[in-house]
PDB file of N, CA and C in Angstrom:
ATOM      1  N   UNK A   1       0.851  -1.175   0.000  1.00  0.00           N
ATOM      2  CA  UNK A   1       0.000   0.000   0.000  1.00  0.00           C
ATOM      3  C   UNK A   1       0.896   1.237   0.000  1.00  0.00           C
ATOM      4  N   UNK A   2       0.770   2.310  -0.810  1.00  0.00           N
ATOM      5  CA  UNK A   2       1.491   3.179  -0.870  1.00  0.00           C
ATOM      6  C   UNK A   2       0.749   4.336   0.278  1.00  0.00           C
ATOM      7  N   UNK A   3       2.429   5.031   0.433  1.00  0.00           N
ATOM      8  CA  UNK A   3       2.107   6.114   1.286  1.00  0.00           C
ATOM      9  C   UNK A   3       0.434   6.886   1.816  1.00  0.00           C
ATOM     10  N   UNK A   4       0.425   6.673   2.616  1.00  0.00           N
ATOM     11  CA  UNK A   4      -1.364   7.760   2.806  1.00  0.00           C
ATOM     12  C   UNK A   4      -2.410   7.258   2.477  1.00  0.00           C
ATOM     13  N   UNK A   5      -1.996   6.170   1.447  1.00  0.00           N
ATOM     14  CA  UNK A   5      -3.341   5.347   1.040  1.00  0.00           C
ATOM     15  C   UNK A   5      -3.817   4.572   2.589  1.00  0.00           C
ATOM     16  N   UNK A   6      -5.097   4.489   2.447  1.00  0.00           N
ATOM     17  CA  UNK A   6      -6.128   3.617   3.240  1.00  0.00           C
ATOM     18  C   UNK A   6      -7.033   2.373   2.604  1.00  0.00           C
ATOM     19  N   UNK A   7      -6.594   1.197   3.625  1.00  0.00           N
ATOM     20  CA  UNK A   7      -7.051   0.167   2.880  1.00  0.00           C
ATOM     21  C   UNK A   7      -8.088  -0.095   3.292  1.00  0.00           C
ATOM     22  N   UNK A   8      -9.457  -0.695   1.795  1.00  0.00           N
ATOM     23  CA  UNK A   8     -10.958  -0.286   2.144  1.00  0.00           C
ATOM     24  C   UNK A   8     -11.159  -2.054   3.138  1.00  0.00           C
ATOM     25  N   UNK A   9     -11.994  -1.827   3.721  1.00  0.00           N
ATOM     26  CA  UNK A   9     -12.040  -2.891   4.730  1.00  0.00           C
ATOM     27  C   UNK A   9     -13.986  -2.856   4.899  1.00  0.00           C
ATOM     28  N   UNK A  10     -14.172  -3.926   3.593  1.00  0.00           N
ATOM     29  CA  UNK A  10     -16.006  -3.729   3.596  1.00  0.00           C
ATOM     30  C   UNK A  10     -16.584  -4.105   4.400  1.00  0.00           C
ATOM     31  N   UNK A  11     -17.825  -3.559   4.821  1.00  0.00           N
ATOM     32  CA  UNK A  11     -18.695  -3.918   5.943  1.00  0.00           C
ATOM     33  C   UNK A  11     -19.215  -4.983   6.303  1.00  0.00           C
ATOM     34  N   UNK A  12     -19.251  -5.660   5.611  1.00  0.00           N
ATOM     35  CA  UNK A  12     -20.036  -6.743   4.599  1.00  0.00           C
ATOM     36  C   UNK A  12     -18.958  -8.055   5.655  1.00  0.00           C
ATOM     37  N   UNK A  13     -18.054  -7.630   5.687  1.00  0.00           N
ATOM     38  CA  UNK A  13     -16.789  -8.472   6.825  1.00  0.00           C
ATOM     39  C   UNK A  13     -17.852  -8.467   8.000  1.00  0.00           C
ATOM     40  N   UNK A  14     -18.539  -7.783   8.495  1.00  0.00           N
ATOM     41  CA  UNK A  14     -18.753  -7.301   9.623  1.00  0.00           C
ATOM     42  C   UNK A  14     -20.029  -8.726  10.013  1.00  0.00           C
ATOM     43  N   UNK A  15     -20.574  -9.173   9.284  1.00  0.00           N
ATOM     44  CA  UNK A  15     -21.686 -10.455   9.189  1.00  0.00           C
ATOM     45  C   UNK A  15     -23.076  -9.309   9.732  1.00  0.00           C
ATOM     46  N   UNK A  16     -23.437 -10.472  10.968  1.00  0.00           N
ATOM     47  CA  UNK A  16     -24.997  -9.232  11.203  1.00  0.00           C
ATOM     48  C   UNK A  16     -24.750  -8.026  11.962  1.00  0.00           C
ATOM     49  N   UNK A  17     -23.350  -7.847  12.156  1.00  0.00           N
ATOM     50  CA  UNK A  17     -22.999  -6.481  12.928  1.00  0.00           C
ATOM     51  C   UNK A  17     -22.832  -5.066  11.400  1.00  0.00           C
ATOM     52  N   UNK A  18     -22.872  -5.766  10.271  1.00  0.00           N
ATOM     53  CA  UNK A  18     -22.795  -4.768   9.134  1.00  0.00           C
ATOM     54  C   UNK A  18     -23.910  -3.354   9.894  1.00  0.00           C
ATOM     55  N   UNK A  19     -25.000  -3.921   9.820  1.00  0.00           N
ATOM     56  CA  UNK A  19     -26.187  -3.059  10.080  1.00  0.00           C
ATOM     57  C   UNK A  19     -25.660  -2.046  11.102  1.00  0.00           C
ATOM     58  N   UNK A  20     -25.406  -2.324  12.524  1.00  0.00           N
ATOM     59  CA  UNK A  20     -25.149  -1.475  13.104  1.00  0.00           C
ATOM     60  C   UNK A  20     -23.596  -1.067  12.635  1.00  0.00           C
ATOM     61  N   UNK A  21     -22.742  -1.209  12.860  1.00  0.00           N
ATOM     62  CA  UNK A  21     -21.320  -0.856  11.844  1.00  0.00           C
ATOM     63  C   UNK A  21     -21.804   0.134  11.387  1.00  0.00           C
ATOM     64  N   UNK A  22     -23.126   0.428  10.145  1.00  0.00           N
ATOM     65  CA  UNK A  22     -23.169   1.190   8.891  1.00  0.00           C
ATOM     66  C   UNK A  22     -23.749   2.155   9.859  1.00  0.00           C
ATOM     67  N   UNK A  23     -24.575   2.044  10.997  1.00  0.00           N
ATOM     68  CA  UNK A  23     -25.443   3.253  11.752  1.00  0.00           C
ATOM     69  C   UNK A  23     -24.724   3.455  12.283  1.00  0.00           C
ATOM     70  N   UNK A  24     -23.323   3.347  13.362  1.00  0.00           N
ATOM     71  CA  UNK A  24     -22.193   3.767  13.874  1.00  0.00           C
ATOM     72  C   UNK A  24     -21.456   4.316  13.016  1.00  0.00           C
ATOM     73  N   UNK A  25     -20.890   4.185  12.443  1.00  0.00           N
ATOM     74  CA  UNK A  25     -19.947   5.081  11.689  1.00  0.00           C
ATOM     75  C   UNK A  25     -20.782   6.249  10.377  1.00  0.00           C
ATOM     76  N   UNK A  26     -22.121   6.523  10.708  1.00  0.00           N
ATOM     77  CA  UNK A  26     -22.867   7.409   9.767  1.00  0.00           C
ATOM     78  C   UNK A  26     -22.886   8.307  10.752  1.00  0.00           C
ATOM     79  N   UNK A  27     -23.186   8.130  12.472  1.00  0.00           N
ATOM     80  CA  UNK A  27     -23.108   8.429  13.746  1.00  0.00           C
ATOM     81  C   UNK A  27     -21.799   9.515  13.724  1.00  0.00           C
ATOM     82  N   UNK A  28     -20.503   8.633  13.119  1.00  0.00           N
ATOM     83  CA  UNK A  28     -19.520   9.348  14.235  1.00  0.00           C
ATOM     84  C   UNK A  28     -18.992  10.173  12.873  1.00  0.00           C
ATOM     85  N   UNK A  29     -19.852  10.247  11.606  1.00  0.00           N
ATOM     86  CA  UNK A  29     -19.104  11.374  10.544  1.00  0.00           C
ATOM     87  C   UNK A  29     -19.346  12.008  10.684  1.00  0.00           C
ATOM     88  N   UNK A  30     -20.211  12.658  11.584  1.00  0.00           N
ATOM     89  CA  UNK A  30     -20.495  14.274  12.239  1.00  0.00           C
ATOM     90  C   UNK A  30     -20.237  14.099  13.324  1.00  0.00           C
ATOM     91  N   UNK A  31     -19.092  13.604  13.467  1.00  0.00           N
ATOM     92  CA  UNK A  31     -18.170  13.866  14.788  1.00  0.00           C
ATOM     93  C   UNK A  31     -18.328  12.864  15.728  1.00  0.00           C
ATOM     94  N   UNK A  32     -17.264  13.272  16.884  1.00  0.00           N
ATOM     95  CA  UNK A  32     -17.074  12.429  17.831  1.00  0.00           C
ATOM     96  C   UNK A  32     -18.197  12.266  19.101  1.00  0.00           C
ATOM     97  N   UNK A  33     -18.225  10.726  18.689  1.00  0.00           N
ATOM     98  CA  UNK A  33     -19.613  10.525  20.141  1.00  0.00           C
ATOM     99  C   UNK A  33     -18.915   9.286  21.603  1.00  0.00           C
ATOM    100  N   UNK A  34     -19.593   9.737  22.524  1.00  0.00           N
ATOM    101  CA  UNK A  34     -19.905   8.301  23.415  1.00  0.00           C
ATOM    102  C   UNK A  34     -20.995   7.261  22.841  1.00  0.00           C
ATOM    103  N   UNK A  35     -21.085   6.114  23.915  1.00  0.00           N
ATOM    104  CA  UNK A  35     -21.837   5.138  23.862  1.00  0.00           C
ATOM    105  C   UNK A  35     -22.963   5.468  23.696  1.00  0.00           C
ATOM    106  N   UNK A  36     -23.801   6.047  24.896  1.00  0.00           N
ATOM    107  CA  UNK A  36     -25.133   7.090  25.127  1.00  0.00           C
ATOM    108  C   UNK A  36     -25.671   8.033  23.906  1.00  0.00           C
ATOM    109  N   UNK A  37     -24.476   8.726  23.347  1.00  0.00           N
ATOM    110  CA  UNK A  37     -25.026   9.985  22.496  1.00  0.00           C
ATOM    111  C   UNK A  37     -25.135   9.081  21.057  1.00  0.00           C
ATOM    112  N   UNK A  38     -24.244   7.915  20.905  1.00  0.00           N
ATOM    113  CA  UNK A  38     -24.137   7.231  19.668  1.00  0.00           C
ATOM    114  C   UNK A  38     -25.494   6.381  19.227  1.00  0.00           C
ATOM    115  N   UNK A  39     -26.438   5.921  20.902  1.00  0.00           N
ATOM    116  CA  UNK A  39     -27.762   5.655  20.518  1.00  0.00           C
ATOM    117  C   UNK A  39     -28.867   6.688  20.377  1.00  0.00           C
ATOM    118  N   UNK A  40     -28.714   7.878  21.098  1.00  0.00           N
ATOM    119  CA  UNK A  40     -29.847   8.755  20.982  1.00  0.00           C
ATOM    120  C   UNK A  40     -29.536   9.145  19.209  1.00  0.00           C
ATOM    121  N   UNK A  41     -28.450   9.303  18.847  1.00  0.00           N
ATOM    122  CA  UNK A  41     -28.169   9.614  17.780  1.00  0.00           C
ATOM    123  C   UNK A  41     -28.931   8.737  16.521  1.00  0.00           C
ATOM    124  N   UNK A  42     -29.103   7.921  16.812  1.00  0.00           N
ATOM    125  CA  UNK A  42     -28.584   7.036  15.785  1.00  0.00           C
ATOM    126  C   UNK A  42     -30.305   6.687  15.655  1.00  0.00           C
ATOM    127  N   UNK A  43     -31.320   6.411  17.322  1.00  0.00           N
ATOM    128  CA  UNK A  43     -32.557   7.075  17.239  1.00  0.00           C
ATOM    129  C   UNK A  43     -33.403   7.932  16.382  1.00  0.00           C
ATOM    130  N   UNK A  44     -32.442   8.789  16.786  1.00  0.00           N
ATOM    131  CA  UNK A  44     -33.189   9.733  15.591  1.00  0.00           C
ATOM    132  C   UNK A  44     -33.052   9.539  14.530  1.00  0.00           C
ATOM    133  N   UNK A  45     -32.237   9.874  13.913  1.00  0.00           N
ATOM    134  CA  UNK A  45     -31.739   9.477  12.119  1.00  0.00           C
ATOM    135  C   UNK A  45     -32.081   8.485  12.017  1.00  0.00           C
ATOM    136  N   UNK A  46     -32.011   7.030  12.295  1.00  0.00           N
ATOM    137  CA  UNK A  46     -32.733   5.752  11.681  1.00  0.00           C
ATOM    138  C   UNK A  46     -33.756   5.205  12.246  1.00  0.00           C
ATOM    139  N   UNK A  47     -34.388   5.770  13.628  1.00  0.00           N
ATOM    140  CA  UNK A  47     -35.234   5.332  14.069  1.00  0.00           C
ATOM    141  C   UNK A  47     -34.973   3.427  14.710  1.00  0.00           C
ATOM    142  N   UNK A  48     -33.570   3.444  14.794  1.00  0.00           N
ATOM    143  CA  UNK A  48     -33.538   2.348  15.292  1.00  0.00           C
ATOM    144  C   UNK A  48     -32.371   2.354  16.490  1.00  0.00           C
ATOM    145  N   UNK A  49     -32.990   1.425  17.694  1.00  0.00           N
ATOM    146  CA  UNK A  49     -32.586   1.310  19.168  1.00  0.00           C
ATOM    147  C   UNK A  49     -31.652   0.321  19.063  1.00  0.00           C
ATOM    148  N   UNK A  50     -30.224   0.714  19.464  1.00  0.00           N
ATOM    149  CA  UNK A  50     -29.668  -0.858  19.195  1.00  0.00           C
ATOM    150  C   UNK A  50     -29.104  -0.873  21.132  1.00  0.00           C
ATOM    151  N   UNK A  51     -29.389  -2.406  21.047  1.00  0.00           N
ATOM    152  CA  UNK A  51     -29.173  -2.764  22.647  1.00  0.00           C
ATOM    153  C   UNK A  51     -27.478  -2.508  22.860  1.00  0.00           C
ATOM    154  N   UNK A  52     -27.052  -2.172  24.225  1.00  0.00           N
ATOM    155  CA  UNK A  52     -25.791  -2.215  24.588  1.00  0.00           C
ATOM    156  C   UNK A  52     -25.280  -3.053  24.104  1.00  0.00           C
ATOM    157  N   UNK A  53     -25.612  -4.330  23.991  1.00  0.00           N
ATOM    158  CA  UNK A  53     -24.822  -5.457  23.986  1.00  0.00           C
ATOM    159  C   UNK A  53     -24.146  -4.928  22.433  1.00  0.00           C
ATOM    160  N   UNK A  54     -25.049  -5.117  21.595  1.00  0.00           N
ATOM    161  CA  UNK A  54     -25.009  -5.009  20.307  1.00  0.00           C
ATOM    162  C   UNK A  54     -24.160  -3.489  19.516  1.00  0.00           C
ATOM    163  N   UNK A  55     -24.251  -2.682  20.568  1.00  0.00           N
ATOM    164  CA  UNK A  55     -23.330  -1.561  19.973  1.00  0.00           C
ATOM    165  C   UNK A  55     -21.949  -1.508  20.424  1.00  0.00           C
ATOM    166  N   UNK A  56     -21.622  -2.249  21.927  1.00  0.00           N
ATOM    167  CA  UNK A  56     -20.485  -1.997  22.649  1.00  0.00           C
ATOM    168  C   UNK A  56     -20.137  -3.293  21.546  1.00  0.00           C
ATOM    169  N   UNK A  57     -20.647  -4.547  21.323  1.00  0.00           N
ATOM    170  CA  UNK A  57     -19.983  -5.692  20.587  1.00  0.00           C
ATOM    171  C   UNK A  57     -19.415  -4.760  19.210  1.00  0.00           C
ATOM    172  N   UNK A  58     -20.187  -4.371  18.363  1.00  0.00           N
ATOM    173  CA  UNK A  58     -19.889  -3.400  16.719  1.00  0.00           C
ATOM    174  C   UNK A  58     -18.922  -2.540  17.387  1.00  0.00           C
ATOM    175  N   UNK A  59     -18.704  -1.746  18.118  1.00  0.00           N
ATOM    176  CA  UNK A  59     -17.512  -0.529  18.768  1.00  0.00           C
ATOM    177  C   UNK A  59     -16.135  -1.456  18.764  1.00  0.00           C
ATOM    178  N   UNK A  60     -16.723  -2.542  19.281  1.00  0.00           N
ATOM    179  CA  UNK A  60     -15.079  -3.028  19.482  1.00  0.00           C
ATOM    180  C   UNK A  60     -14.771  -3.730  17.916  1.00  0.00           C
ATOM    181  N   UNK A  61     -15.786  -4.233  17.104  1.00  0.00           N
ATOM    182  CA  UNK A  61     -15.142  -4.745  15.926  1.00  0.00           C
ATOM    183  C   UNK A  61     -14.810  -3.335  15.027  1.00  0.00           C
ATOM    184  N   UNK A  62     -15.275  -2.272  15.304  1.00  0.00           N
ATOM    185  CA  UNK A  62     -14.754  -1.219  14.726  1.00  0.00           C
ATOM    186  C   UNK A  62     -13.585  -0.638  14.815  1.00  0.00           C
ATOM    187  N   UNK A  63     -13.200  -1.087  16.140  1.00  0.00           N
ATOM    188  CA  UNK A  63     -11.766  -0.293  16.428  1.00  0.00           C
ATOM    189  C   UNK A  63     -11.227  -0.965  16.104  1.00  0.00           C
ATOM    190  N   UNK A  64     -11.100  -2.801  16.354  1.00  0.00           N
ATOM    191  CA  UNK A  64     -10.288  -3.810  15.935  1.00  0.00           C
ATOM    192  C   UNK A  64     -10.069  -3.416  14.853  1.00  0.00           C
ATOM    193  N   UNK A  65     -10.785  -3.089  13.951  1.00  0.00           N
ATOM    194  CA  UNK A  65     -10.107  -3.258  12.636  1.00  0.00           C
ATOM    195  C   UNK A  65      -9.443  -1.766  11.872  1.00  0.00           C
ATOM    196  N   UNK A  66      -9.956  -0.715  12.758  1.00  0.00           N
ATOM    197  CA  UNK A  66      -9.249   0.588  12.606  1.00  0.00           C
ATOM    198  C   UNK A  66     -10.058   1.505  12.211  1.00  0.00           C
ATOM    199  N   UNK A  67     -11.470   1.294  11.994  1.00  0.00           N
ATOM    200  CA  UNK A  67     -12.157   2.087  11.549  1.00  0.00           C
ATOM    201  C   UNK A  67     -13.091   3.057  12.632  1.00  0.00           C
ATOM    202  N   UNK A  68     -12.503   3.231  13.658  1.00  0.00           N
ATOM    203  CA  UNK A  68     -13.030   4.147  14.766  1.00  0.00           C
ATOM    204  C   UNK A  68     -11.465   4.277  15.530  1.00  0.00           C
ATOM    205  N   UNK A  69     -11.563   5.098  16.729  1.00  0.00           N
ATOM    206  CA  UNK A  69     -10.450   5.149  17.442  1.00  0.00           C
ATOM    207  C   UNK A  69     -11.053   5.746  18.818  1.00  0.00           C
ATOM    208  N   UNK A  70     -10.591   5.708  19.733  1.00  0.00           N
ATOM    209  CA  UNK A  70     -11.194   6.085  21.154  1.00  0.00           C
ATOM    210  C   UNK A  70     -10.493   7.378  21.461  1.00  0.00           C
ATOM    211  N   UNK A  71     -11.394   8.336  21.821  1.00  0.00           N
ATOM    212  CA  UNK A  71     -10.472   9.801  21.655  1.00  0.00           C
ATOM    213  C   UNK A  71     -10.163  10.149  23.196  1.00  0.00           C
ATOM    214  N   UNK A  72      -9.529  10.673  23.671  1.00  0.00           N
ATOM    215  CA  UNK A  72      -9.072  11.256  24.967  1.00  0.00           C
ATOM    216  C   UNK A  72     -10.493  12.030  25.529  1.00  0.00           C
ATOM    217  N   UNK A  73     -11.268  11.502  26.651  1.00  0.00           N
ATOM    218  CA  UNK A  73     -12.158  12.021  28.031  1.00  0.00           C
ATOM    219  C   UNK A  73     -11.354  12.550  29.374  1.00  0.00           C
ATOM    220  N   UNK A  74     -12.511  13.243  29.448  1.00  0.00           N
ATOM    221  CA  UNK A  74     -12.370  13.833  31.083  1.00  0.00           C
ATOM    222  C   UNK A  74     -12.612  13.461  32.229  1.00  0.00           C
ATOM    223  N   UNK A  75     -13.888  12.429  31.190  1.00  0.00           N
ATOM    224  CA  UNK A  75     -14.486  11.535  32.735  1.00  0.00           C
ATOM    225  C   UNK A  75     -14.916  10.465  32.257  1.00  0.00           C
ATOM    226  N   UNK A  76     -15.925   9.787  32.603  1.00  0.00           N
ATOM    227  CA  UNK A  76     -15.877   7.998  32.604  1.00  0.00           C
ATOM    228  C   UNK A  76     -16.294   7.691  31.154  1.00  0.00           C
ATOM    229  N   UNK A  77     -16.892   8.513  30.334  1.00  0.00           N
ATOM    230  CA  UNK A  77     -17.533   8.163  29.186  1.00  0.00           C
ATOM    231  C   UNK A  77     -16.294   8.336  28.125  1.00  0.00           C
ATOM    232  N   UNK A  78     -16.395   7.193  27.061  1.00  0.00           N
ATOM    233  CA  UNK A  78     -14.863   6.922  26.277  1.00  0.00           C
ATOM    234  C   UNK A  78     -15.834   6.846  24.632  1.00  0.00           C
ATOM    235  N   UNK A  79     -15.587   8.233  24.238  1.00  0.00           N
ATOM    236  CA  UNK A  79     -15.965   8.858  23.424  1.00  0.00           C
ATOM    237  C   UNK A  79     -14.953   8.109  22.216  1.00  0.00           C
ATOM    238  N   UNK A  80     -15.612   8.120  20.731  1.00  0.00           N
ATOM    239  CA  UNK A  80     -14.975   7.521  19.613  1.00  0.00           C
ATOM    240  C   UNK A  80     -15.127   8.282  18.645  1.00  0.00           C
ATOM    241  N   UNK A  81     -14.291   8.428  17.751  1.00  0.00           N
ATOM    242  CA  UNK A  81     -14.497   8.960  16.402  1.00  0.00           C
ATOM    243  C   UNK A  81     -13.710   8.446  14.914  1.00  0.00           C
ATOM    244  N   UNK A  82     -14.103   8.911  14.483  1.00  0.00           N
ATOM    245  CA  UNK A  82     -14.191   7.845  12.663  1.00  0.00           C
ATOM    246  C   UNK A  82     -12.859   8.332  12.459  1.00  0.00           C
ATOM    247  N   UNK A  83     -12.368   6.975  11.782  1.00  0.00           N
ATOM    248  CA  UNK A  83     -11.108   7.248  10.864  1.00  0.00           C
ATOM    249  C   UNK A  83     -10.992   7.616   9.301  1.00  0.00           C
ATOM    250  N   UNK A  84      -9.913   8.010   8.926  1.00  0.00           N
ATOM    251  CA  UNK A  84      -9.791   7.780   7.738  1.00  0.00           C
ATOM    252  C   UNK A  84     -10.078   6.603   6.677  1.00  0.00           C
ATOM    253  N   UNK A  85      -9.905   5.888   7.692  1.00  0.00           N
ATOM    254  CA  UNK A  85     -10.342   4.002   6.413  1.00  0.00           C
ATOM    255  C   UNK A  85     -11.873   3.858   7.123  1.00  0.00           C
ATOM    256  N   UNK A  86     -11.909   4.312   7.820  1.00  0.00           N
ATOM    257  CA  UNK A  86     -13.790   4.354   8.413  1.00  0.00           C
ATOM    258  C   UNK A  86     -14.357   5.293   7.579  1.00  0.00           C
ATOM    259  N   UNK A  87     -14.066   6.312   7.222  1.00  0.00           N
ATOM    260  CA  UNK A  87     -15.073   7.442   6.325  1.00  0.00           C
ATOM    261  C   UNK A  87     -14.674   6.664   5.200  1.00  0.00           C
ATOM    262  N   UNK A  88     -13.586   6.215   4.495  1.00  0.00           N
ATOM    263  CA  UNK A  88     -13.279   4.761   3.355  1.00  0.00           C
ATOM    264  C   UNK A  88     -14.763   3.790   3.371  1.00  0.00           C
ATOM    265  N   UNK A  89     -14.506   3.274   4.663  1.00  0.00           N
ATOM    266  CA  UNK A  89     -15.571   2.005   4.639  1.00  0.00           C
ATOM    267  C   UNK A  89     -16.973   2.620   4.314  1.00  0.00           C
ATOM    268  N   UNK A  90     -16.776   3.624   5.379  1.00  0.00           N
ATOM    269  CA  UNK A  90     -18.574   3.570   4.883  1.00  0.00           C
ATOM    270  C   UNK A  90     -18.988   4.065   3.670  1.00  0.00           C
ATOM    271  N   UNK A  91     -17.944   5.184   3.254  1.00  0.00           N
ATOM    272  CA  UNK A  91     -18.581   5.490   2.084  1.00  0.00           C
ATOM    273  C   UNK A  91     -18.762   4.689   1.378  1.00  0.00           C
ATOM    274  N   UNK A  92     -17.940   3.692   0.864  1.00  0.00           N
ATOM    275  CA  UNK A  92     -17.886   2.223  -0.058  1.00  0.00           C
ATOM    276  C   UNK A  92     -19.120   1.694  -0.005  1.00  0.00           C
ATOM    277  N   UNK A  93     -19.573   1.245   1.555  1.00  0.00           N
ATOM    278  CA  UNK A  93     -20.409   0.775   1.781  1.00  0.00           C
ATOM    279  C   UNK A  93     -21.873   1.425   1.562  1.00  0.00           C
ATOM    280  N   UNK A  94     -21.939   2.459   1.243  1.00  0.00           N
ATOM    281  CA  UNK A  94     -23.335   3.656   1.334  1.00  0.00           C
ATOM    282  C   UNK A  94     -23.420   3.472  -0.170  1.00  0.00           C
ATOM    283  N   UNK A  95     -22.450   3.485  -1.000  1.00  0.00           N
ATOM    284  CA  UNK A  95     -22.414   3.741  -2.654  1.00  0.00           C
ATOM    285  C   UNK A  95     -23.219   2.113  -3.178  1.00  0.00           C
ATOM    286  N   UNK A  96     -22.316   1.379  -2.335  1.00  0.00           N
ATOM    287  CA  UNK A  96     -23.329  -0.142  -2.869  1.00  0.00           C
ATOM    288  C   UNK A  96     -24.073  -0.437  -2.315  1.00  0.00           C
ATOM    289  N   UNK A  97     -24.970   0.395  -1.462  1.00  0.00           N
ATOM    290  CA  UNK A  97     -26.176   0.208  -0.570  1.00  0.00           C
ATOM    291  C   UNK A  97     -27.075   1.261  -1.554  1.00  0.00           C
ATOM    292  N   UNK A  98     -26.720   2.038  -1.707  1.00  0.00           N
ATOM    293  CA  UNK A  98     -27.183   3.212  -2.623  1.00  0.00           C
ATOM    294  C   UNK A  98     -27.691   2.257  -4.206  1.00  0.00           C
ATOM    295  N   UNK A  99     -26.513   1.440  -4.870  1.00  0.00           N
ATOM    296  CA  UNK A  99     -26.774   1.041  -5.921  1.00  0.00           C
ATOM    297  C   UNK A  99     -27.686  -0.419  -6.188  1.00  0.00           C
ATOM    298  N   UNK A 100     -27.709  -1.001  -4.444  1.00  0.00           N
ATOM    299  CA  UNK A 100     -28.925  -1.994  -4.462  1.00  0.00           C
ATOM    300  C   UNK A 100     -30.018  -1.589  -4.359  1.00  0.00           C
ATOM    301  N   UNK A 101     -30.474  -0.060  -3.748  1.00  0.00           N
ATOM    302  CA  UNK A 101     -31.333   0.118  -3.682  1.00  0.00           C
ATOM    303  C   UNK A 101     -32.200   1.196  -4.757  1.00  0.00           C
ATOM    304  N   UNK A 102     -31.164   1.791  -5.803  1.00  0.00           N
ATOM    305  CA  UNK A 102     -31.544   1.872  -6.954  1.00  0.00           C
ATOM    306  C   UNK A 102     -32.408   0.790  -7.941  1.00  0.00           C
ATOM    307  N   UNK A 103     -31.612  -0.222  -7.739  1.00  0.00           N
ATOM    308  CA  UNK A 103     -32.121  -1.513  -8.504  1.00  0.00           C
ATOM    309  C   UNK A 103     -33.363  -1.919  -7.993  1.00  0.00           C
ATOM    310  N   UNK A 104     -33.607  -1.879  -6.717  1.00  0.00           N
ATOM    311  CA  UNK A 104     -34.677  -2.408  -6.303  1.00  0.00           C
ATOM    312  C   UNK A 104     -35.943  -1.481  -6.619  1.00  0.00           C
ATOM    313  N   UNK A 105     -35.373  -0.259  -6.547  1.00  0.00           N
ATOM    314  CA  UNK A 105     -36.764   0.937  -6.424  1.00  0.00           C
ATOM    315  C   UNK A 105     -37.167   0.805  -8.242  1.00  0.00           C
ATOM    316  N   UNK A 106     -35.964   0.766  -9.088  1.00  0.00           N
ATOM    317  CA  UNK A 106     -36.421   0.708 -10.596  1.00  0.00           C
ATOM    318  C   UNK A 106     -37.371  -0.538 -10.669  1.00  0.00           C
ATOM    319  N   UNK A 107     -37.107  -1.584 -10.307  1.00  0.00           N
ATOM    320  CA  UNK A 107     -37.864  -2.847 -10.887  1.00  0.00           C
ATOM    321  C   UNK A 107     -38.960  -2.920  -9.985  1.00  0.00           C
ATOM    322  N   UNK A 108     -39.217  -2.222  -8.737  1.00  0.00           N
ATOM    323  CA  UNK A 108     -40.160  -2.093  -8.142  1.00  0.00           C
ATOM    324  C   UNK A 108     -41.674  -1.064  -9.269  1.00  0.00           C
ATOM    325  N   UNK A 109     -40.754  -0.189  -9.635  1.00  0.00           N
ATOM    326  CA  UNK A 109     -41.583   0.674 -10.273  1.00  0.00           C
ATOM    327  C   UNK A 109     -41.991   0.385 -11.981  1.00  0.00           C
ATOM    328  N   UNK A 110     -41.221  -0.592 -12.298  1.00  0.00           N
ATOM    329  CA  UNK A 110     -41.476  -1.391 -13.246  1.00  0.00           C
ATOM    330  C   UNK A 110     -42.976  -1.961 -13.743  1.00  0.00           C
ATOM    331  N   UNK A 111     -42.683  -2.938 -12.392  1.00  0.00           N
ATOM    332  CA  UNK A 111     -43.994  -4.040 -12.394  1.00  0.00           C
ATOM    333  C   UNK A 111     -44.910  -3.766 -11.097  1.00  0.00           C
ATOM    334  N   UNK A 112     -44.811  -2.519 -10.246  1.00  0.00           N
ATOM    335  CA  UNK A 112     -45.993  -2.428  -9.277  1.00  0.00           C
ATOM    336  C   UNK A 112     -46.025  -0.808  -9.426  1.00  0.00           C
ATOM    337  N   UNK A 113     -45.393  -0.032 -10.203  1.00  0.00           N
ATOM    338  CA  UNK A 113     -45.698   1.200 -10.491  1.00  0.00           C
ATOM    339  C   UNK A 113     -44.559   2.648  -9.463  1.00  0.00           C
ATOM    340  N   UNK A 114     -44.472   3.621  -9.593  1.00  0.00           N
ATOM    341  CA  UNK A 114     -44.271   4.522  -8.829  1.00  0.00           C
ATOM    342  C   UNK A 114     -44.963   5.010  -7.273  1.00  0.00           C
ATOM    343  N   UNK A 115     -44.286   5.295  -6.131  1.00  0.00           N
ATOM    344  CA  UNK A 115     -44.750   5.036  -5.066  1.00  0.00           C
ATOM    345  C   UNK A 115     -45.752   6.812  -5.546  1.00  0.00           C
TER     346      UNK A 115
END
């Protein structure tokens, strides 16, 4: 890998943690969150609750693999924010989420019409 380059590391690795993965790191591209602010967050914009278990489990396969990093606190809450091969991943991942769901909305509108 040459200098500065970032190697893409797809979500799709991630098995059923993809889902949250893709709502965590959409979370932390407008910046750096905790645990707490990463679900109210993530609430709102997708309307979906993900249990502790299930976000602290995705946090740690995120950092494992480099695509988050744990930023320096003041106090007990251990705030994270996106990397460079994390704004990589997801975008990758948003473009072919984007282009399945092109496909689906055309052939939807095909044979059952325009919503």
């Amino acid at each position: 890998m040459e200098h500065g380059a970032v190697e893409h590391v797809p979500l799709v690795r991630f098995g059923r943690y993809a889902g949250p993965a893709t709502l965590i790191l959409s979370s932390l591209a407008d910046g750096a969150k905790h645990g707490y602010a990463l679900t109210k967050d993530i609430e709102q914009f997708a309307g979906v609750r993900l249990a502790p278990g299930t976000l602290y489990e995705a946090l740690s396969r995120l950092e494992s693999q480099g695509l988050i990093e744990a930023v320096p606190s003041d106090d007990r809450r251990r705030p994270y924010q996106l990397t460079a091969a994390g704004a990589q991943a997801l975008r990758a991942h948003l473009a072919d989420q984007r282009r399945v769901a092109d496909v689906g909305l055309r052939r939807l509108s095909k044979t059952w019409g325009s919503a």
